[in-house]
PDB file of N, CA and C in Angstrom:
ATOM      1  N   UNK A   1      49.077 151.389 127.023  1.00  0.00           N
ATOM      2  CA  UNK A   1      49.874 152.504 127.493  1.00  0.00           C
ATOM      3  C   UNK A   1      49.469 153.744 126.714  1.00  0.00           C
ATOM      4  N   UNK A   2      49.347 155.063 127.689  1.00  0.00           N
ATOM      5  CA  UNK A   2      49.335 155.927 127.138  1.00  0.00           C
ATOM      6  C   UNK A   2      49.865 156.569 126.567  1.00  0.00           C
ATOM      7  N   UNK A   3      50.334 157.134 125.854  1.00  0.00           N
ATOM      8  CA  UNK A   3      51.445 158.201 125.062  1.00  0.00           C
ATOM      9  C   UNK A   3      51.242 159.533 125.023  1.00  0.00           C
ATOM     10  N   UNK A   4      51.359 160.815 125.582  1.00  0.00           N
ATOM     11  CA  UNK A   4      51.518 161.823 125.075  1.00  0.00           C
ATOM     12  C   UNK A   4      52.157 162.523 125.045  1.00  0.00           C
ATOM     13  N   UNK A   5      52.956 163.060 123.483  1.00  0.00           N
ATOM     14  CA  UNK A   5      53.621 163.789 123.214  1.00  0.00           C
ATOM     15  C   UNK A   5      53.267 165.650 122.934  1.00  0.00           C
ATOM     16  N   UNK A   6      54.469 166.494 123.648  1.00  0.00           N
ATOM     17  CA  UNK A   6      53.808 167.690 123.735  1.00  0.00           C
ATOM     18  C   UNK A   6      55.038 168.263 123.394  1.00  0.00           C
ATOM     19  N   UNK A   7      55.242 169.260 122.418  1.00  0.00           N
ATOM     20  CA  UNK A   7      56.178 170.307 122.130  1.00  0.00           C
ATOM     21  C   UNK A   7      56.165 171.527 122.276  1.00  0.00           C
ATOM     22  N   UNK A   8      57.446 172.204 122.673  1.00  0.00           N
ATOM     23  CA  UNK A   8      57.301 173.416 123.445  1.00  0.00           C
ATOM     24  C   UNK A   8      58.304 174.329 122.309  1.00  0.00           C
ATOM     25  N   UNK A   9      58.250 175.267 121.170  1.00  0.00           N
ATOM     26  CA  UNK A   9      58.461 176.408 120.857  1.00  0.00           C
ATOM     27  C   UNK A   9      59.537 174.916 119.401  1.00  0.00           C
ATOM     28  N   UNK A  10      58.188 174.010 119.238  1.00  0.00           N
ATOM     29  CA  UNK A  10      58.723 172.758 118.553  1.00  0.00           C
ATOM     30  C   UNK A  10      57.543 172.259 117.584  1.00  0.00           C
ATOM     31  N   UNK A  11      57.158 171.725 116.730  1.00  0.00           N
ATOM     32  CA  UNK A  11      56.101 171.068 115.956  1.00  0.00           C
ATOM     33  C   UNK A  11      56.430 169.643 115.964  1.00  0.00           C
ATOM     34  N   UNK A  12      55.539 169.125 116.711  1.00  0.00           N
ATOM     35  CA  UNK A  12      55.733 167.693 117.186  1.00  0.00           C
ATOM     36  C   UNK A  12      54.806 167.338 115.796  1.00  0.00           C
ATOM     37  N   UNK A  13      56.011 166.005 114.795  1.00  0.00           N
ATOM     38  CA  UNK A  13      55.782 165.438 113.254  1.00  0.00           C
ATOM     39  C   UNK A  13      55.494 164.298 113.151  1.00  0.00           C
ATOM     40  N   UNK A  14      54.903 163.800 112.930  1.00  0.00           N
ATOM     41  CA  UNK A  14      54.568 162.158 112.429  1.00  0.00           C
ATOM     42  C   UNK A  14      56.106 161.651 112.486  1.00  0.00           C
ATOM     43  N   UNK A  15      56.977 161.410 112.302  1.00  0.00           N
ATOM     44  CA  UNK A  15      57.861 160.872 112.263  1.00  0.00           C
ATOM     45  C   UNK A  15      58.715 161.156 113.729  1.00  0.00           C
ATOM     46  N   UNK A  16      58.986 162.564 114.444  1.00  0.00           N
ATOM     47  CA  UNK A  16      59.306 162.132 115.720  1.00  0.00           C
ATOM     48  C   UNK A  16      58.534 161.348 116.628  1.00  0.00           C
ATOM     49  N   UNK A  17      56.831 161.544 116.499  1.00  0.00           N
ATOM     50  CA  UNK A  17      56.120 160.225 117.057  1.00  0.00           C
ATOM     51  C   UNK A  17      56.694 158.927 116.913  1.00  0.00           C
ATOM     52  N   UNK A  18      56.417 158.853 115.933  1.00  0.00           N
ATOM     53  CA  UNK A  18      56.945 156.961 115.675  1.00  0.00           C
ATOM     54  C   UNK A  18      58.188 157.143 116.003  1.00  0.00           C
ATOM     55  N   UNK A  19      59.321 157.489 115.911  1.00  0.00           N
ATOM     56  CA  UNK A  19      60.168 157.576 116.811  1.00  0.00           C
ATOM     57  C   UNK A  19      60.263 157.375 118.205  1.00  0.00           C
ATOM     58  N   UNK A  20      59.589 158.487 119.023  1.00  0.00           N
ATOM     59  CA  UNK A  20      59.446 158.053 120.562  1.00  0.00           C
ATOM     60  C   UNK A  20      58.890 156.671 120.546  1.00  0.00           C
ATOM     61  N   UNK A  21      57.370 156.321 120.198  1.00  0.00           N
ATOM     62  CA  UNK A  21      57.077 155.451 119.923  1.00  0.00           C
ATOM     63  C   UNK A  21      57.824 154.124 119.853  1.00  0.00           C
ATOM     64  N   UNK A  22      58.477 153.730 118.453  1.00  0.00           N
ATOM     65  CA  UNK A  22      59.403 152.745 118.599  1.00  0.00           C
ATOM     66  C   UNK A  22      60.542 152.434 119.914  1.00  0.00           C
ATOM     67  N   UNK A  23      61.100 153.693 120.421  1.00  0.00           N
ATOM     68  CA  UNK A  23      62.042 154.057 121.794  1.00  0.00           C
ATOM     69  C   UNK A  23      61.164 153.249 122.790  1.00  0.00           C
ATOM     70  N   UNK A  24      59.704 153.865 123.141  1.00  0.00           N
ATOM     71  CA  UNK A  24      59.432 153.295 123.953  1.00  0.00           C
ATOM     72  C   UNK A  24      58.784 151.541 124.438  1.00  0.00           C
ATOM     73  N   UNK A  25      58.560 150.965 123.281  1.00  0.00           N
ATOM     74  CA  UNK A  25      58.925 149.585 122.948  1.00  0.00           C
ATOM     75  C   UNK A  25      59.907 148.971 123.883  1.00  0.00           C
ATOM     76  N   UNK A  26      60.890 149.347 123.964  1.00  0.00           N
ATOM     77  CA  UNK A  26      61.902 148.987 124.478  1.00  0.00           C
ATOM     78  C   UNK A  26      61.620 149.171 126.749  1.00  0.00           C
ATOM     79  N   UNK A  27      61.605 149.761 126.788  1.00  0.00           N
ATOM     80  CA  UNK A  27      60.595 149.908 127.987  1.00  0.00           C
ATOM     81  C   UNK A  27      59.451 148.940 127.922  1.00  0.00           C
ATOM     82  N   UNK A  28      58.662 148.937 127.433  1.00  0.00           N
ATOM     83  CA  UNK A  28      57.099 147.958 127.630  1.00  0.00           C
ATOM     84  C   UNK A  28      57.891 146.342 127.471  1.00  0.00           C
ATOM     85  N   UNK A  29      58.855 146.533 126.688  1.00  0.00           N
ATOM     86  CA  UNK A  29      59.493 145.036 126.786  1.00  0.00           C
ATOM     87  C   UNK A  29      60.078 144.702 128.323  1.00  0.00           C
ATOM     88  N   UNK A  30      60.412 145.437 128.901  1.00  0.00           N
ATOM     89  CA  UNK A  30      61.161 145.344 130.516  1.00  0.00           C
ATOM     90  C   UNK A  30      59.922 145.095 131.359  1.00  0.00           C
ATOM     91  N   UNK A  31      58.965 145.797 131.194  1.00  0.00           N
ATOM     92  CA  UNK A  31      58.237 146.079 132.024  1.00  0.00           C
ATOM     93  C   UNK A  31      56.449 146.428 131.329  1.00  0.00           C
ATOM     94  N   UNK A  32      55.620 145.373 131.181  1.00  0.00           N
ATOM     95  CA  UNK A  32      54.363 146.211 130.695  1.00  0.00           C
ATOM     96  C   UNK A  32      53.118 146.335 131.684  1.00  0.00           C
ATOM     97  N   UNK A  33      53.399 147.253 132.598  1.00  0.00           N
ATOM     98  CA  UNK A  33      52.437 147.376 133.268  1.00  0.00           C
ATOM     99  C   UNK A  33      52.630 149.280 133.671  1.00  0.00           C
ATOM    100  N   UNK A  34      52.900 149.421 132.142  1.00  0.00           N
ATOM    101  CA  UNK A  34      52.896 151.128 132.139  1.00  0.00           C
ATOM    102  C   UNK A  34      51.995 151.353 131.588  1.00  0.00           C
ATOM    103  N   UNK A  35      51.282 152.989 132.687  1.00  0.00           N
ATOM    104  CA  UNK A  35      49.773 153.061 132.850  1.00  0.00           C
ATOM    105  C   UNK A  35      49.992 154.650 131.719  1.00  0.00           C
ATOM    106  N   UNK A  36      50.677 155.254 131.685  1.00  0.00           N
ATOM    107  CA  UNK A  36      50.575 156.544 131.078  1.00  0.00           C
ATOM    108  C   UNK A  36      51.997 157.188 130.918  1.00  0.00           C
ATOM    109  N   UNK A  37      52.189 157.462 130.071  1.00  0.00           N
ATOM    110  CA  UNK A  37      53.732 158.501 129.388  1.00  0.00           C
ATOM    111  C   UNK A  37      53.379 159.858 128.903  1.00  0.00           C
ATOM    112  N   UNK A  38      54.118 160.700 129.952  1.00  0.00           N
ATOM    113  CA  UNK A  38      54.083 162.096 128.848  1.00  0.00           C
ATOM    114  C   UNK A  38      55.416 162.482 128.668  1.00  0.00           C
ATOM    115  N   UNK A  39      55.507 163.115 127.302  1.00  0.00           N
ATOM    116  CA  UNK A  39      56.754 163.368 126.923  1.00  0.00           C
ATOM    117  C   UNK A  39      56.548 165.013 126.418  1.00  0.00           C
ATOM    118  N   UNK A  40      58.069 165.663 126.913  1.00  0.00           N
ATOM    119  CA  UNK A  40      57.474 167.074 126.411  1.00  0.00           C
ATOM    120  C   UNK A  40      59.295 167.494 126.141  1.00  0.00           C
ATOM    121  N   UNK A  41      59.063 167.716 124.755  1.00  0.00           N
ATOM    122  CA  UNK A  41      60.399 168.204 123.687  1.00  0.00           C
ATOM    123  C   UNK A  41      60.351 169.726 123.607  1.00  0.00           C
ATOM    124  N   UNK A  42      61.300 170.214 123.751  1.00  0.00           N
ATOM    125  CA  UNK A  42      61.301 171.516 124.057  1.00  0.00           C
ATOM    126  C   UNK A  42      63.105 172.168 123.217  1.00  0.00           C
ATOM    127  N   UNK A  43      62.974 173.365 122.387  1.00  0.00           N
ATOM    128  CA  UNK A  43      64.384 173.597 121.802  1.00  0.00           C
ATOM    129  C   UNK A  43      64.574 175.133 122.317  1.00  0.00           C
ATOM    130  N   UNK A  44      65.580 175.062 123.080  1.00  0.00           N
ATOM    131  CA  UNK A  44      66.540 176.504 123.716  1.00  0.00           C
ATOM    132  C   UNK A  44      67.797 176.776 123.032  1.00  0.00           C
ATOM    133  N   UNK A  45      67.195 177.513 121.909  1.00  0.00           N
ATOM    134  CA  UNK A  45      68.595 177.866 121.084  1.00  0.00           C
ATOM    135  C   UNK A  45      68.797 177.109 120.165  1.00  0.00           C
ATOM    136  N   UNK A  46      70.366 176.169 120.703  1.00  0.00           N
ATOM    137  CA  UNK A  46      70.395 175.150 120.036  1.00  0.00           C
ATOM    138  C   UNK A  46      70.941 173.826 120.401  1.00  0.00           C
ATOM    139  N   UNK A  47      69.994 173.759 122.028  1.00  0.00           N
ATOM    140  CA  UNK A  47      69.724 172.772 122.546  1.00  0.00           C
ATOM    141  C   UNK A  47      68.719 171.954 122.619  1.00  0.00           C
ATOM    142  N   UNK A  48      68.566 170.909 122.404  1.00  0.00           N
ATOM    143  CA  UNK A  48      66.851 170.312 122.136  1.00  0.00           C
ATOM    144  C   UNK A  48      67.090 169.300 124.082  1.00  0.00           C
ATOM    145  N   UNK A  49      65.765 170.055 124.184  1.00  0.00           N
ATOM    146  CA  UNK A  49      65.613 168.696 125.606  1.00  0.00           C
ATOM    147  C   UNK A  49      64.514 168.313 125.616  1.00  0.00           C
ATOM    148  N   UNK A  50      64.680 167.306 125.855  1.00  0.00           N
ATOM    149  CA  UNK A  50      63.053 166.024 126.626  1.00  0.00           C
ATOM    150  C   UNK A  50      63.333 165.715 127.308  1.00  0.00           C
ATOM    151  N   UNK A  51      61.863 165.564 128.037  1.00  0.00           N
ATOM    152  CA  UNK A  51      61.866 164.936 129.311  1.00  0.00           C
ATOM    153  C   UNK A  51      60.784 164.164 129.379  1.00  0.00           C
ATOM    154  N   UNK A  52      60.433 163.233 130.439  1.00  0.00           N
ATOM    155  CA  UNK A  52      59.055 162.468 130.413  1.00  0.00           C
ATOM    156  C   UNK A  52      59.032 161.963 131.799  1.00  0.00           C
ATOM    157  N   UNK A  53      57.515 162.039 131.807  1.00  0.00           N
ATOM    158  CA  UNK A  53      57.129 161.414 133.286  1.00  0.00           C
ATOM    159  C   UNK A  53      56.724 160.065 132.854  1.00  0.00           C
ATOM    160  N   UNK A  54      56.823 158.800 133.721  1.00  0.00           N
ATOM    161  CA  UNK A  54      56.154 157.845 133.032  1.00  0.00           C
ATOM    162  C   UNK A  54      55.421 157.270 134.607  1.00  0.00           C
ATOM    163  N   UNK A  55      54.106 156.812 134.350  1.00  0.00           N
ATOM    164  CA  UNK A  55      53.193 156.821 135.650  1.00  0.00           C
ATOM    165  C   UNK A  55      52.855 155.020 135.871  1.00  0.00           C
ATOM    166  N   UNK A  56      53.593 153.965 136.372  1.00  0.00           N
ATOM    167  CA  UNK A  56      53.224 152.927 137.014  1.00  0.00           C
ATOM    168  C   UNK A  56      52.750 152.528 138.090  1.00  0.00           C
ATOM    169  N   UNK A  57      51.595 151.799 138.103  1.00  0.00           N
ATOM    170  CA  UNK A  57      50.834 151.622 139.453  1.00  0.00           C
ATOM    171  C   UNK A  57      51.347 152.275 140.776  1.00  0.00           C
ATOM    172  N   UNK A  58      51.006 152.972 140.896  1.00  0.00           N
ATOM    173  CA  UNK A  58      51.751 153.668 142.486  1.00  0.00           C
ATOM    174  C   UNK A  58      53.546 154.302 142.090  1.00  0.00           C
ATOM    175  N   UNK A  59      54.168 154.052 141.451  1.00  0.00           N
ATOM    176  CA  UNK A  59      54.975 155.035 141.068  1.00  0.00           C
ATOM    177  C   UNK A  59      55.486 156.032 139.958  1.00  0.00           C
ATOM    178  N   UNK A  60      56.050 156.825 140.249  1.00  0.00           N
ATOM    179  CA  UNK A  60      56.358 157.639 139.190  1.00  0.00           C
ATOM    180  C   UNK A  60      58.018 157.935 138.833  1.00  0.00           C
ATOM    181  N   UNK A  61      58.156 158.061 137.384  1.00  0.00           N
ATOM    182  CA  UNK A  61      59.781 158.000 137.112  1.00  0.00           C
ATOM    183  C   UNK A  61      59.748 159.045 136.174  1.00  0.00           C
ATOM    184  N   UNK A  62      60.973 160.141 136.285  1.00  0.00           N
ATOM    185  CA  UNK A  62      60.755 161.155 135.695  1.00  0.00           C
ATOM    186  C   UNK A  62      62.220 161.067 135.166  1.00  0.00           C
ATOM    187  N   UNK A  63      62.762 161.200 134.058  1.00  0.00           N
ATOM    188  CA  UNK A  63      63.769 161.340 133.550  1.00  0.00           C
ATOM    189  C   UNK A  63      63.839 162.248 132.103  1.00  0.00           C
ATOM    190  N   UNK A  64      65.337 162.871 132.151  1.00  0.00           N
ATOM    191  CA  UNK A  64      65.195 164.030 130.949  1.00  0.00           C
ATOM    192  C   UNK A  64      66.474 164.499 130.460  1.00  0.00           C
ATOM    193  N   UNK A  65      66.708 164.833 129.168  1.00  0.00           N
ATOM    194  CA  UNK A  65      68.269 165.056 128.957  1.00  0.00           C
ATOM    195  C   UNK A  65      68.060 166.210 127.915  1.00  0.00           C
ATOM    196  N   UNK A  66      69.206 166.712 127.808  1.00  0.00           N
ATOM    197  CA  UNK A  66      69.379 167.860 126.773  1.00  0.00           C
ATOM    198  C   UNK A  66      70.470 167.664 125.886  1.00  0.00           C
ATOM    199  N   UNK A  67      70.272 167.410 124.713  1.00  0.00           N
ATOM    200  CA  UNK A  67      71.301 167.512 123.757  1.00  0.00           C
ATOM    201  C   UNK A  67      71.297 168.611 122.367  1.00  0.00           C
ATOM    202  N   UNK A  68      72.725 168.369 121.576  1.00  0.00           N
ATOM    203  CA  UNK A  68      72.731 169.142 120.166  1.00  0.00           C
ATOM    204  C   UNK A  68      71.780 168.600 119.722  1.00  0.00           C
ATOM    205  N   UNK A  69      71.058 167.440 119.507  1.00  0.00           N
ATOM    206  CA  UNK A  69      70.358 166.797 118.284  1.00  0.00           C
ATOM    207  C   UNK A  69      69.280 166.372 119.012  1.00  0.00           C
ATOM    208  N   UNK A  70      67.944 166.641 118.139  1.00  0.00           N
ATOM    209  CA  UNK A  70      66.731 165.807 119.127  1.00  0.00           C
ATOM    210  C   UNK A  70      66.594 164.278 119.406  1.00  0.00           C
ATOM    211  N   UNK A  71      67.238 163.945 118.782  1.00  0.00           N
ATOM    212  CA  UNK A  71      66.831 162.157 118.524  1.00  0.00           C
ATOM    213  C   UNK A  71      67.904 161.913 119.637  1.00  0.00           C
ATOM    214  N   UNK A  72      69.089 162.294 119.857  1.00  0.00           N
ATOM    215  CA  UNK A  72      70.407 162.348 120.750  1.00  0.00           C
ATOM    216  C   UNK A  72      69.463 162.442 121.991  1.00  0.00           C
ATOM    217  N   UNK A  73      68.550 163.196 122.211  1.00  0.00           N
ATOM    218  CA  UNK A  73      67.901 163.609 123.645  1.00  0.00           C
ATOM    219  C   UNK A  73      66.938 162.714 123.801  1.00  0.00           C
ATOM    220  N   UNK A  74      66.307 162.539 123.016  1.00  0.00           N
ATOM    221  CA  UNK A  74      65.154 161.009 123.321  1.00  0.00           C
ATOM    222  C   UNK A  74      66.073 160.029 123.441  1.00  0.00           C
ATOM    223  N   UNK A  75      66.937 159.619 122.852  1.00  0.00           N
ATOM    224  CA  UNK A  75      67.809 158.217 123.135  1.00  0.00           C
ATOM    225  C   UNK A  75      67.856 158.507 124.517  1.00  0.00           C
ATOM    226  N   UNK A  76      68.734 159.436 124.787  1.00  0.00           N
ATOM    227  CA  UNK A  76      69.585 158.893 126.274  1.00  0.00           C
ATOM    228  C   UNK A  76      68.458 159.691 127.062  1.00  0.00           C
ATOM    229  N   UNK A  77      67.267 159.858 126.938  1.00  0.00           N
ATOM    230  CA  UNK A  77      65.833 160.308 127.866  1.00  0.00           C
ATOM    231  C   UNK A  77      65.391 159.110 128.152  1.00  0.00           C
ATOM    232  N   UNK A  78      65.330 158.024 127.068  1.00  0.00           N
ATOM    233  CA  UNK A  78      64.689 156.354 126.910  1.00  0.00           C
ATOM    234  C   UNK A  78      65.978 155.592 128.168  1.00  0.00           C
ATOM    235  N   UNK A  79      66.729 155.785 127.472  1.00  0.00           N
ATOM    236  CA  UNK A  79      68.283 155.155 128.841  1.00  0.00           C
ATOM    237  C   UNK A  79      67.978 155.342 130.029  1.00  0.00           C
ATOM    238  N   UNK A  80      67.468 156.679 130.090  1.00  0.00           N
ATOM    239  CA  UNK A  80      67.323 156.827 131.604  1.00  0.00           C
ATOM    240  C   UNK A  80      66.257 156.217 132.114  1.00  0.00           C
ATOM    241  N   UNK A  81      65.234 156.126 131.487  1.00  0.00           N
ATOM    242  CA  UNK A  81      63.776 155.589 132.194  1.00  0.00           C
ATOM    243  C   UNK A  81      64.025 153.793 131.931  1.00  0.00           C
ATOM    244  N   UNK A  82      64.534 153.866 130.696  1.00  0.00           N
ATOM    245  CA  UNK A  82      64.602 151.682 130.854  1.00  0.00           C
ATOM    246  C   UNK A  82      65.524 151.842 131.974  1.00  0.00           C
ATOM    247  N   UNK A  83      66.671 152.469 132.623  1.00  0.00           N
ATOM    248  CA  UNK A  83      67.322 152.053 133.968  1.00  0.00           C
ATOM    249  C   UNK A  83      66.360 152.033 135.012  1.00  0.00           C
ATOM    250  N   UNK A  84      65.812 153.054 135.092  1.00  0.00           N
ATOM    251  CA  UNK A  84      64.818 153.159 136.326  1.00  0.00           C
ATOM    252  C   UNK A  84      64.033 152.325 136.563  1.00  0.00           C
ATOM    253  N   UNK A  85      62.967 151.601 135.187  1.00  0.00           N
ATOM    254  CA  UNK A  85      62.555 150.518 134.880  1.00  0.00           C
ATOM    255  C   UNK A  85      62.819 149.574 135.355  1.00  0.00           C
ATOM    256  N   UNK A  86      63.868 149.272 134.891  1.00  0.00           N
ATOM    257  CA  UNK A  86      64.991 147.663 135.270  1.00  0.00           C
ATOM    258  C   UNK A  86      65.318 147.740 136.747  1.00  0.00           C
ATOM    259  N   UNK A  87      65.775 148.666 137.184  1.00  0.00           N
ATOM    260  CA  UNK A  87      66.401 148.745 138.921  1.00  0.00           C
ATOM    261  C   UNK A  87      64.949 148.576 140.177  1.00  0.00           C
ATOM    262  N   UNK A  88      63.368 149.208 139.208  1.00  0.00           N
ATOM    263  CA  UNK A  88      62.236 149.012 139.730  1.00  0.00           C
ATOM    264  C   UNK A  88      61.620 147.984 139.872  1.00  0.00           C
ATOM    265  N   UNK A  89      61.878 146.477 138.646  1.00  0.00           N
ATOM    266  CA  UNK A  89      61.116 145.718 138.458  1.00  0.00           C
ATOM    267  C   UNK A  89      62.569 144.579 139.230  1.00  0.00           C
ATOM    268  N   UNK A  90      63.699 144.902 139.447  1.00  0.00           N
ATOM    269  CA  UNK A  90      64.672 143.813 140.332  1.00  0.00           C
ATOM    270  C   UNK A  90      64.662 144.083 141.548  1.00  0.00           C
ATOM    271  N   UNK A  91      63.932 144.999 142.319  1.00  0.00           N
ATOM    272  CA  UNK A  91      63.661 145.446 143.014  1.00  0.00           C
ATOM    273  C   UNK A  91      62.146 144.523 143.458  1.00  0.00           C
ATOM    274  N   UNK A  92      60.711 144.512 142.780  1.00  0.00           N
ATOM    275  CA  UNK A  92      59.804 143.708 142.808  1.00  0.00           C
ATOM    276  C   UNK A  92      60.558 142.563 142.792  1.00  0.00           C
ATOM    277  N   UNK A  93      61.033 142.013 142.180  1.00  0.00           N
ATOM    278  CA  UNK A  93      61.371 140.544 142.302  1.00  0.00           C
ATOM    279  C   UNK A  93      62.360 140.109 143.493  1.00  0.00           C
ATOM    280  N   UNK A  94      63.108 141.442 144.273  1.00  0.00           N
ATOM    281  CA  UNK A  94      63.831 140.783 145.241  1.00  0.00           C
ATOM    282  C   UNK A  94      62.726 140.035 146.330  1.00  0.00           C
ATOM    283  N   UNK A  95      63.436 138.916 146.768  1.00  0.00           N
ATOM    284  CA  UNK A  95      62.463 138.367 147.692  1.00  0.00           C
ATOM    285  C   UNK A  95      62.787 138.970 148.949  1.00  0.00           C
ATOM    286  N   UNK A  96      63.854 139.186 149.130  1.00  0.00           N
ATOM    287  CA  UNK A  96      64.342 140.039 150.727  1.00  0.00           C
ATOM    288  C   UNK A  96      64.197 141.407 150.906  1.00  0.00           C
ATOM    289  N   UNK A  97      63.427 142.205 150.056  1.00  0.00           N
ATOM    290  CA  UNK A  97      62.894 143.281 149.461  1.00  0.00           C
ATOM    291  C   UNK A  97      61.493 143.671 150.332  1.00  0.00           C
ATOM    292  N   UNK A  98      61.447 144.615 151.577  1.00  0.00           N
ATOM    293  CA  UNK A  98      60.515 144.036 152.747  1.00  0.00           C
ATOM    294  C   UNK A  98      59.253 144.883 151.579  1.00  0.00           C
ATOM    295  N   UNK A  99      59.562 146.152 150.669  1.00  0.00           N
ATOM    296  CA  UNK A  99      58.838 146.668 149.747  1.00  0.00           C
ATOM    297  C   UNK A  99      58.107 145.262 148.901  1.00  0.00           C
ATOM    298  N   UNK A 100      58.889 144.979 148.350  1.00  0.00           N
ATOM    299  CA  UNK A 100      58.466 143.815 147.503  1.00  0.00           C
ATOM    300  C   UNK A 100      57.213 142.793 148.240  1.00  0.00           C
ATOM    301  N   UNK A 101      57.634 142.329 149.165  1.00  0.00           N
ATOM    302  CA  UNK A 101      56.927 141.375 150.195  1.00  0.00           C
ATOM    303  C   UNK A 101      55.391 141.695 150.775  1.00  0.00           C
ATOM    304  N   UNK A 102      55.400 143.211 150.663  1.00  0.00           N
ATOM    305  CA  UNK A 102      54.413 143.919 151.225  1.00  0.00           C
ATOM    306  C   UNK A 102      53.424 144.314 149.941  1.00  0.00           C
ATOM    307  N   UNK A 103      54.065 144.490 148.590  1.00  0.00           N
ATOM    308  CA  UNK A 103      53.468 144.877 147.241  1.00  0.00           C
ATOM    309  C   UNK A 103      52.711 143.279 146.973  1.00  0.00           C
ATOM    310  N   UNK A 104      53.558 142.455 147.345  1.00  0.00           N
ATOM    311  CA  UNK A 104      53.330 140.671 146.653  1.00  0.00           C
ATOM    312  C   UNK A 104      51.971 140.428 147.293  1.00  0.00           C
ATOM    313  N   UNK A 105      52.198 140.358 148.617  1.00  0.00           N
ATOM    314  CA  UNK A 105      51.080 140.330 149.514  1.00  0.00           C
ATOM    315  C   UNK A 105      49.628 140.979 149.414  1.00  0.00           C
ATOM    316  N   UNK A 106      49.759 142.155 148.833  1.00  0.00           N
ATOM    317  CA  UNK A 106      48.370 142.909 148.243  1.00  0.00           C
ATOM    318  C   UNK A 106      47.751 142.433 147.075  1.00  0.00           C
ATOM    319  N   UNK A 107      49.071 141.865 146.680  1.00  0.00           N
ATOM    320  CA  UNK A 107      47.960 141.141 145.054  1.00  0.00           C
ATOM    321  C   UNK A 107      47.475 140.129 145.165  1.00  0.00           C
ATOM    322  N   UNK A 108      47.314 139.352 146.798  1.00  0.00           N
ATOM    323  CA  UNK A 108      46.716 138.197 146.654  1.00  0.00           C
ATOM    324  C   UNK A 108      45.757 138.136 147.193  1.00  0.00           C
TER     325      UNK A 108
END
């Protein structure tokens, strides 16, 4: 998986890396067939927001939050994409899922 982190009017630090980093662990555990992540932290005032695109075979999930605290905004930025994650990959596994049936079918 790819990772890139990009900061906007922000100095992206060795330590918020490994941060996202560790966050996104949690994702590759649901699901590892993530092809590329960009993440872009951005502070308005004294609001910090992230957001991230994350790019899996044929789809894309974009989720993003704004909070007082940066680490507050990557948490519940990570919440949003492991949901999307999870609702994407029970979704592949439904068998009555005519999407699913038609994805299953190409991989063989």
């Amino acid at each position: 998986m790819q990772l890139d982190i990009t900061g906007q009017q922000l100095e992206v630090t060795e330590p918020i890396k490994d941060y996202i980093d560790t966050k996104f662990e949690r994702v590759r555990r649901h699901f590892d067939q993530v092809l590329s992540v960009h993440v872009i932290l951005s502070v308005e005032k004294i609001r910090h927001k992230s957001e991230a695109t994350m790019h899996i075979g044929g789809k894309t999930f974009f989720a993003e939050s704004t909070e007082d605290h940066l680490y507050k905004s990557i948490d519940a930025m990570v919440d949003k994409l492991d949901k999307q994650i999870r609702r994407h990959k029970s979704k592949l596994n439904n068998y009555n899922n005519k999407e699913a049936i038609a994805i299953n079918r190409t991989q063989y």
